[in-house]
Every structure is written in structure tokens, then in C-alpha cells.
N, C-alpha and C. Protein backbone atom coordinates (compact mmCIF):
# COMPACT_ATOMS: atom_id res chain seq x y z
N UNK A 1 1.42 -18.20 13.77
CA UNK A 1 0.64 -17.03 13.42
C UNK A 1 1.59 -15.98 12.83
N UNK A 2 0.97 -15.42 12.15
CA UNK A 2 1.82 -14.32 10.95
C UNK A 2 2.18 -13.28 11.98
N UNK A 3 2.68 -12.10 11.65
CA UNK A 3 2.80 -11.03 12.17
C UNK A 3 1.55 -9.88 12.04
N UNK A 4 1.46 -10.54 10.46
CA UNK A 4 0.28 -9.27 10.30
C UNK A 4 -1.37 -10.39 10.67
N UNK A 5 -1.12 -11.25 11.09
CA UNK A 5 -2.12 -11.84 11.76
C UNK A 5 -2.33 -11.12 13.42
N UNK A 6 -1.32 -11.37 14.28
CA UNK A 6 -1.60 -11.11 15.31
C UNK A 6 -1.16 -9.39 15.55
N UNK A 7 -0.92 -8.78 14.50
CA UNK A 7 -1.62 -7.31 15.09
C UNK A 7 -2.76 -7.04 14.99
N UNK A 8 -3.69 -8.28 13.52
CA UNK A 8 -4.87 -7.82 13.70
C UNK A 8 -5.63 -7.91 15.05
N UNK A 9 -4.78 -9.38 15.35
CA UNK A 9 -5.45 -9.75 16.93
C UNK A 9 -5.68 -8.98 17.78
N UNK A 10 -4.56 -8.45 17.86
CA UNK A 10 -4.20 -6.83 18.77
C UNK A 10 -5.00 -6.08 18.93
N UNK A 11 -5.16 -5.87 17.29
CA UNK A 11 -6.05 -4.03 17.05
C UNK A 11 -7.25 -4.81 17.52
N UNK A 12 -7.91 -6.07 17.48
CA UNK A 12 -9.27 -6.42 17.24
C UNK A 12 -9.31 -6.45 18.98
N UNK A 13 -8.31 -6.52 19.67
CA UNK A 13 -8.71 -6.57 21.52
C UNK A 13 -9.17 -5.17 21.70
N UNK A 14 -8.49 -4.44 21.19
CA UNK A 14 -7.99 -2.82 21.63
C UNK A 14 -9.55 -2.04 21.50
N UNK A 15 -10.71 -2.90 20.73
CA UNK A 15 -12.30 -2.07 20.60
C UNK A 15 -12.95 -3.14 21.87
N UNK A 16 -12.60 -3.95 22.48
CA UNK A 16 -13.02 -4.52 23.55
C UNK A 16 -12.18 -4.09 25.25
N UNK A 17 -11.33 -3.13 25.30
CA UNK A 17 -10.34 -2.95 25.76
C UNK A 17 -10.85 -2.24 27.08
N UNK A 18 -10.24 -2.16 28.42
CA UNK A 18 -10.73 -1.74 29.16
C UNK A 18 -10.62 0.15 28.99
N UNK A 19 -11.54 0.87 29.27
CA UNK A 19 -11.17 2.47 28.91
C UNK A 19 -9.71 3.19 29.38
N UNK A 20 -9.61 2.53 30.23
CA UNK A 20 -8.19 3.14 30.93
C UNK A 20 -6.98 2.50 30.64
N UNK A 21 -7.36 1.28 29.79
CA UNK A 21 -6.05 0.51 28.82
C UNK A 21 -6.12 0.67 27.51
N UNK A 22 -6.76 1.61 26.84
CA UNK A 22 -7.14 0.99 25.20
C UNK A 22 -6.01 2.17 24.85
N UNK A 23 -5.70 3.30 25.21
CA UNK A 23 -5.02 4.01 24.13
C UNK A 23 -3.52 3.47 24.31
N UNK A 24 -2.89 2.97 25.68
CA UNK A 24 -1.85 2.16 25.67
C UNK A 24 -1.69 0.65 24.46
N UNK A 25 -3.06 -0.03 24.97
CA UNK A 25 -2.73 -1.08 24.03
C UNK A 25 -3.08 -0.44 22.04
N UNK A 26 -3.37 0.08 21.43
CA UNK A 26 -3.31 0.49 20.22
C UNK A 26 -2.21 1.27 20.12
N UNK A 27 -1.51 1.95 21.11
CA UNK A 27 -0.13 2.15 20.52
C UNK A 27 0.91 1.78 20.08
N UNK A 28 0.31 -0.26 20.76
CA UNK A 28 1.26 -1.17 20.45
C UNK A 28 1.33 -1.38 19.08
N UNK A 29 -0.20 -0.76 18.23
CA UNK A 29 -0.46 -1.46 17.40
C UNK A 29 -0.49 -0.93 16.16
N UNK A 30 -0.29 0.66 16.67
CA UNK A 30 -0.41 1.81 15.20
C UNK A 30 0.26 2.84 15.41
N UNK A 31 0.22 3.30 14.17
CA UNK A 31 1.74 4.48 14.39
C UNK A 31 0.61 5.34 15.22
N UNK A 32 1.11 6.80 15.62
CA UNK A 32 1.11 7.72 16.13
C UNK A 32 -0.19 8.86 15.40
N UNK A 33 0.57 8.81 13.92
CA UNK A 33 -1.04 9.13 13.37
C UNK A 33 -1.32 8.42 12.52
N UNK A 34 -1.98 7.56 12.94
CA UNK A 34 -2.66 6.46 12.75
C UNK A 34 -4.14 7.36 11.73
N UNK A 35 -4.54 6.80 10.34
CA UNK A 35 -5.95 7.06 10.12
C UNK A 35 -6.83 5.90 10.15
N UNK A 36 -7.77 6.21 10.33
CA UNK A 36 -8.50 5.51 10.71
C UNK A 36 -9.70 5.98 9.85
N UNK A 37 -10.74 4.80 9.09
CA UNK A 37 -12.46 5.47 8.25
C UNK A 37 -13.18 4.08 8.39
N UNK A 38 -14.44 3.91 8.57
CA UNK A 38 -15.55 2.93 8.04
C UNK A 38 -16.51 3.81 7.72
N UNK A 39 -17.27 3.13 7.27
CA UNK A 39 -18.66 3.97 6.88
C UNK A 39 -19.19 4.85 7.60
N UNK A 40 -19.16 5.16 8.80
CA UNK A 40 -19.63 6.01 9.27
C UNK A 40 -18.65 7.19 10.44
N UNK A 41 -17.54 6.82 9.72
CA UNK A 41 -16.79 8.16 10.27
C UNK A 41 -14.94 7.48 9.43
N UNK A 42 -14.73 9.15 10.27
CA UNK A 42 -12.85 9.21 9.62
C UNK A 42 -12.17 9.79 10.95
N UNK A 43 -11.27 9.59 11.38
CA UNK A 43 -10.49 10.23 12.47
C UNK A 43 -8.88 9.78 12.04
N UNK A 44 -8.38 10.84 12.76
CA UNK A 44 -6.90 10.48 12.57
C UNK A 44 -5.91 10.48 14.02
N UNK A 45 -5.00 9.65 14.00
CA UNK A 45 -4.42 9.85 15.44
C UNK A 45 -4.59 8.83 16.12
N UNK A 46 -3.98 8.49 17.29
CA UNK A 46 -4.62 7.30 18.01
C UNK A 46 -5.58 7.48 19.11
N UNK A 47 -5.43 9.43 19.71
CA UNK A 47 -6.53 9.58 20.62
C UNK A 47 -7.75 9.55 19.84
N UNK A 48 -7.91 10.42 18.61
CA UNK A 48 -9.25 10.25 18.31
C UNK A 48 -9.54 8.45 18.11
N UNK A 49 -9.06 7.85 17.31
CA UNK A 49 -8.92 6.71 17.49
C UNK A 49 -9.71 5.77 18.71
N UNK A 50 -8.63 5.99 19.60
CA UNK A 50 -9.37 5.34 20.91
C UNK A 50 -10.55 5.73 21.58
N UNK A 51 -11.40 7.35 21.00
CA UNK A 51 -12.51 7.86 21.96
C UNK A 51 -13.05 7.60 20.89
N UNK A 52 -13.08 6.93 19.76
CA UNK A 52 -13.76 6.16 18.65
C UNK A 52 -14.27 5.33 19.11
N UNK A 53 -13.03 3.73 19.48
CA UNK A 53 -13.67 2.90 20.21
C UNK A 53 -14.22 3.05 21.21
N UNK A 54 -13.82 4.20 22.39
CA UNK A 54 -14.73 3.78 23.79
C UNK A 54 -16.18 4.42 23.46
N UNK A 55 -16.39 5.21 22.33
CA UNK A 55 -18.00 5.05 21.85
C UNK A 55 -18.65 3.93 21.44
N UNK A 56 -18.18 3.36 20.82
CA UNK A 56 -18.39 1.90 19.95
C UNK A 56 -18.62 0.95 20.97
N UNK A 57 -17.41 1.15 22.39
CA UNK A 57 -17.92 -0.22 23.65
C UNK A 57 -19.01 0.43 24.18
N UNK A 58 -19.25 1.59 24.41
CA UNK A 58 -20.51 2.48 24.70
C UNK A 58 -21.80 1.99 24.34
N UNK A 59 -21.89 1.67 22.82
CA UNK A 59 -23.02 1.44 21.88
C UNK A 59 -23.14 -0.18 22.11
N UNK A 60 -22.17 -1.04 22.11
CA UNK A 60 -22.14 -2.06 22.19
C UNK A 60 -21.50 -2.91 23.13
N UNK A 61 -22.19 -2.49 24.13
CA UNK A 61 -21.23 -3.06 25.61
C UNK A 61 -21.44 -4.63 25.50
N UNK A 62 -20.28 -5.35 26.05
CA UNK A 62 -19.89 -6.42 25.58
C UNK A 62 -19.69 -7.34 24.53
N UNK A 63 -19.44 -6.53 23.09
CA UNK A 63 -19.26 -7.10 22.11
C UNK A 63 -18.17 -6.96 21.57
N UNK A 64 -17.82 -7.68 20.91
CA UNK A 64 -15.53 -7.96 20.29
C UNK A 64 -15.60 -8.49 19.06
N UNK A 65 -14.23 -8.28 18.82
CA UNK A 65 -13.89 -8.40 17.12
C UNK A 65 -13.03 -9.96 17.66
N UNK A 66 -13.70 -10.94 16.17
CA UNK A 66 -13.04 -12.23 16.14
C UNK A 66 -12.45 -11.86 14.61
N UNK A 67 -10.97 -12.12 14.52
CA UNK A 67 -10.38 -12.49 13.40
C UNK A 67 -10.18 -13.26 12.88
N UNK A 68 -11.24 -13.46 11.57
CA UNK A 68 -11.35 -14.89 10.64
C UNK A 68 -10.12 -15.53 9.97
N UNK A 69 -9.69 -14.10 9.08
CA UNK A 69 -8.73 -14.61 8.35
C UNK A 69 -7.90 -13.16 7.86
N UNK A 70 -6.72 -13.74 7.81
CA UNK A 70 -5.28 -12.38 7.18
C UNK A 70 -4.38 -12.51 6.15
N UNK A 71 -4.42 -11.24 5.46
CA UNK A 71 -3.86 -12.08 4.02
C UNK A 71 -3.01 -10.51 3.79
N UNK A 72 -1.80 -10.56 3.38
CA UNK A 72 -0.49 -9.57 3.73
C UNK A 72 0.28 -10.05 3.09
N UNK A 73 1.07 -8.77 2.41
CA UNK A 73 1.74 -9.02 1.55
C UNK A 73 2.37 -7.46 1.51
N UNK A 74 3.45 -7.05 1.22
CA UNK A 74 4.58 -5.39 0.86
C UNK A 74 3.71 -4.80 2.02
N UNK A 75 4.02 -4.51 3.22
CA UNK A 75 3.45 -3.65 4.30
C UNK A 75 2.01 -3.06 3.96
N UNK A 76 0.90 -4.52 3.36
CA UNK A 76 -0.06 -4.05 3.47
C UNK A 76 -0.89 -5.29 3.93
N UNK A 77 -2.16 -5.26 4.21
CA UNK A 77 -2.76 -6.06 4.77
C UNK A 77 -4.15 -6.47 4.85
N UNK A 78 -5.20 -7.41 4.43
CA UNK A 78 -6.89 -6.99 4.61
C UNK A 78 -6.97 -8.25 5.65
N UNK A 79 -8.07 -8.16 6.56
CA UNK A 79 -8.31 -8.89 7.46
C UNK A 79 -10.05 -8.92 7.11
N UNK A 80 -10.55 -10.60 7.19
CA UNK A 80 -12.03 -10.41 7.37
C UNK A 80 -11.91 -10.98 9.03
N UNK A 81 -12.96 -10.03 9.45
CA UNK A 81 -13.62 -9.99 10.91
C UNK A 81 -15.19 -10.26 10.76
N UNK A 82 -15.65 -10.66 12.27
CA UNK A 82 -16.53 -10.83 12.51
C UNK A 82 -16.72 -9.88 13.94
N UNK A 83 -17.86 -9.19 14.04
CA UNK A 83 -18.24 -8.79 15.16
C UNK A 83 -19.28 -9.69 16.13
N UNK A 84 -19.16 -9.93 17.32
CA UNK A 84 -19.43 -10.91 17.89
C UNK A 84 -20.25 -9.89 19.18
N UNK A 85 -21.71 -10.26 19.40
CA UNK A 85 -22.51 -9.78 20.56
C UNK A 85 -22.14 -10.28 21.78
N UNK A 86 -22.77 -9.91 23.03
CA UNK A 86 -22.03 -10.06 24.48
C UNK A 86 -22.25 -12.00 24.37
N UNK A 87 -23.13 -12.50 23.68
CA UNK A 87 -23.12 -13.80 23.94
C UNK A 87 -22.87 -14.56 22.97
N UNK A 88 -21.34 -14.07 22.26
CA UNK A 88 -20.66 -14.75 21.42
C UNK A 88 -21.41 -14.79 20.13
N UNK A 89 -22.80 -14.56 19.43
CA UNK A 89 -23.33 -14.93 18.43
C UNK A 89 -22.75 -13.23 17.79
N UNK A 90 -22.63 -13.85 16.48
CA UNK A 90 -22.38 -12.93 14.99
C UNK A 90 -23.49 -11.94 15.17
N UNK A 91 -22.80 -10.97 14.75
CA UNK A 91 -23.87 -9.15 14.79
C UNK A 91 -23.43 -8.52 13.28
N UNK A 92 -22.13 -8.89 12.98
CA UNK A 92 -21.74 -7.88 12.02
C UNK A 92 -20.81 -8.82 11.37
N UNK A 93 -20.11 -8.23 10.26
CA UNK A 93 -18.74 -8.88 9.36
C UNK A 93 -18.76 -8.03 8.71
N UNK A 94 -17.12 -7.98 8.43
CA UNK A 94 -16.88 -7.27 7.28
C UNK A 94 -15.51 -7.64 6.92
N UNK A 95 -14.85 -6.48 6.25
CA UNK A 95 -13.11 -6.47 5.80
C UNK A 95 -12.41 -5.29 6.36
N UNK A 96 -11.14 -5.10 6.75
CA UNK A 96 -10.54 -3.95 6.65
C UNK A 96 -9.05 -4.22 6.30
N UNK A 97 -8.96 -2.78 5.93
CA UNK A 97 -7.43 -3.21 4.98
C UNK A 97 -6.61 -2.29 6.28
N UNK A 98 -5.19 -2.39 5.76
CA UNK A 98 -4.40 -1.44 6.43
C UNK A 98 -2.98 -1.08 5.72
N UNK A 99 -2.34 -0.49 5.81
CA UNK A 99 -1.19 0.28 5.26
C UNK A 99 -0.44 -0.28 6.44
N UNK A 100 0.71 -0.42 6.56
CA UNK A 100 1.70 -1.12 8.11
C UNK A 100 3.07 0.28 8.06
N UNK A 101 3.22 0.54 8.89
CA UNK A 101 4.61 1.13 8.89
C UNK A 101 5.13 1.24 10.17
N UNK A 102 6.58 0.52 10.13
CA UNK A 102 7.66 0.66 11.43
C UNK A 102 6.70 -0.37 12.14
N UNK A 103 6.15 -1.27 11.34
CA UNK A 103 5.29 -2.91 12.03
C UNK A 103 4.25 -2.56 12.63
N UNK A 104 3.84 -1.64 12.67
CA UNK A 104 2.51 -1.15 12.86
C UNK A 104 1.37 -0.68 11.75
N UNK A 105 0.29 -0.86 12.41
CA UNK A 105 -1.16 -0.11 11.65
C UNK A 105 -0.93 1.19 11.04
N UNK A 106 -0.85 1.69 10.24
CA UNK A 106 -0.73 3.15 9.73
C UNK A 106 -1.83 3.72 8.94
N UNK A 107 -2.63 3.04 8.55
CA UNK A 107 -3.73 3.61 7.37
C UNK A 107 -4.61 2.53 7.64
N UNK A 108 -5.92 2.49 7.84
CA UNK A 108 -6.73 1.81 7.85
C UNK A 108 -8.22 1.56 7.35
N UNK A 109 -8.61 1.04 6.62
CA UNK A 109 -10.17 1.83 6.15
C UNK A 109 -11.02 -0.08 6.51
N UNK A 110 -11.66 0.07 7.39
CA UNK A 110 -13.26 -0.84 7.12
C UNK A 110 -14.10 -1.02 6.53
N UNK A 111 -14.72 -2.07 6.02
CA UNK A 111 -16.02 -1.98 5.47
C UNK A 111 -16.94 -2.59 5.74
N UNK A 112 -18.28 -3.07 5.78
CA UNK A 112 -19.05 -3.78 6.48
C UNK A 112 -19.68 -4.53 5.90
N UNK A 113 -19.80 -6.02 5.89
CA UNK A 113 -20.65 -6.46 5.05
C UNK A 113 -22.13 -6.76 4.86
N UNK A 114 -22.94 -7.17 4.03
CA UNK A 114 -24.17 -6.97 4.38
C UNK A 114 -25.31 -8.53 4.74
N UNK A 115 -25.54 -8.22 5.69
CA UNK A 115 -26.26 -9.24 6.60
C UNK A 115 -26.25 -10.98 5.19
């Protein structure tokens, strides 16, 4: 597995993450100010970041990111994902890219694809 494979792995645990572990584990995974956008919002930082995701496990309790495929190249990176419901079946897909710096996530934007 690549490098920029298994941070996606990383970042993709860190929206399934327990609330009182997620801003530890995404630190593993992104700089400090980290940005972060999908379609329906922008935050920067890793706290906003993480009270991003613990809305998102909020909205979607028991559902996780599976990483299809990673393709990286000069400290940049797009990953297609799949979002996966509490009983493993497909809810969502999309792409997200990322910017990497000091081997971490630094810039990130999502997009979603359509059913």
C-alpha cells in the first residue's frame, strides 16, 4: 500500500472515529491548519474539522468511508470513496483531492457523485 493510499485510509477512519479519539487520530493525518470544503461547507483547522465529522457521525450514525482507489503524484493526491450505511451497503461516492505537506493532508476539497 502507497503512502498516500493509507493516509487516505486514515483520514477515511477518522469520520467513523470514536468522539473522544477523532481529533487525535486526524492529527496523524493533517497538518494543523488543515482546509477542509465539500459541497456543503468549508472549515479550516483540524478542530473545526473534527466537530465537522462528529456532526456527520451525528447525521449518520454508523456509516464509514471505504477507499476504492488512490492515485498521487508531487504531494498531491485524489482518492475515489465510497460511503457505506450501518449495514455495509453504498449510500454515497464520490472523489476528493488533497494538497500533502510534511506527509500529511493539507488542503482538501470533496465532491460527491451523483447516484
Amino acid at each position: 500500500m502507497s503512502d498516500a493510499q493509507q493516509l487516505w485510509e486514515n483520514h477515511a477512519a477518522c469520520w467513523s472515529a470514536e468522539p473522544g479519539e477523532r481529533l487525535a487520530a486526524l492529527d496523524a493525518v493533517a497538518v494543523n491548519d488543515v482546509a477542509y470544503r465539500d459541497p456543503g461547507t468549508e472549515v479550516g483547522g483540524l478542530t473545526e474539522l473534527a466537530a465537522y465529522m462528529t456532526g456527520f457521525a451525528g447525521a449518520f450514525p454508523g456509516h464509514r468511508f471505504r477507499i476504492d482507489q488512490v492515485f498521487d503524484h508531487h504531494d498531491r493526491s485524489l482518492a475515489r470513496w465510497t460511503q457505506l450505511g450501518e449495514h455495509g451497503e453504498p449510500a454515497m461516492s464520490g472523489v476528493s483531492t488533497a494538497l500533502h505537506r510534511d506527509g500529511r493532508l493539507a488542503d482538501i476539497t470533496g465532491f460527491f457523485l451523483p447516484a
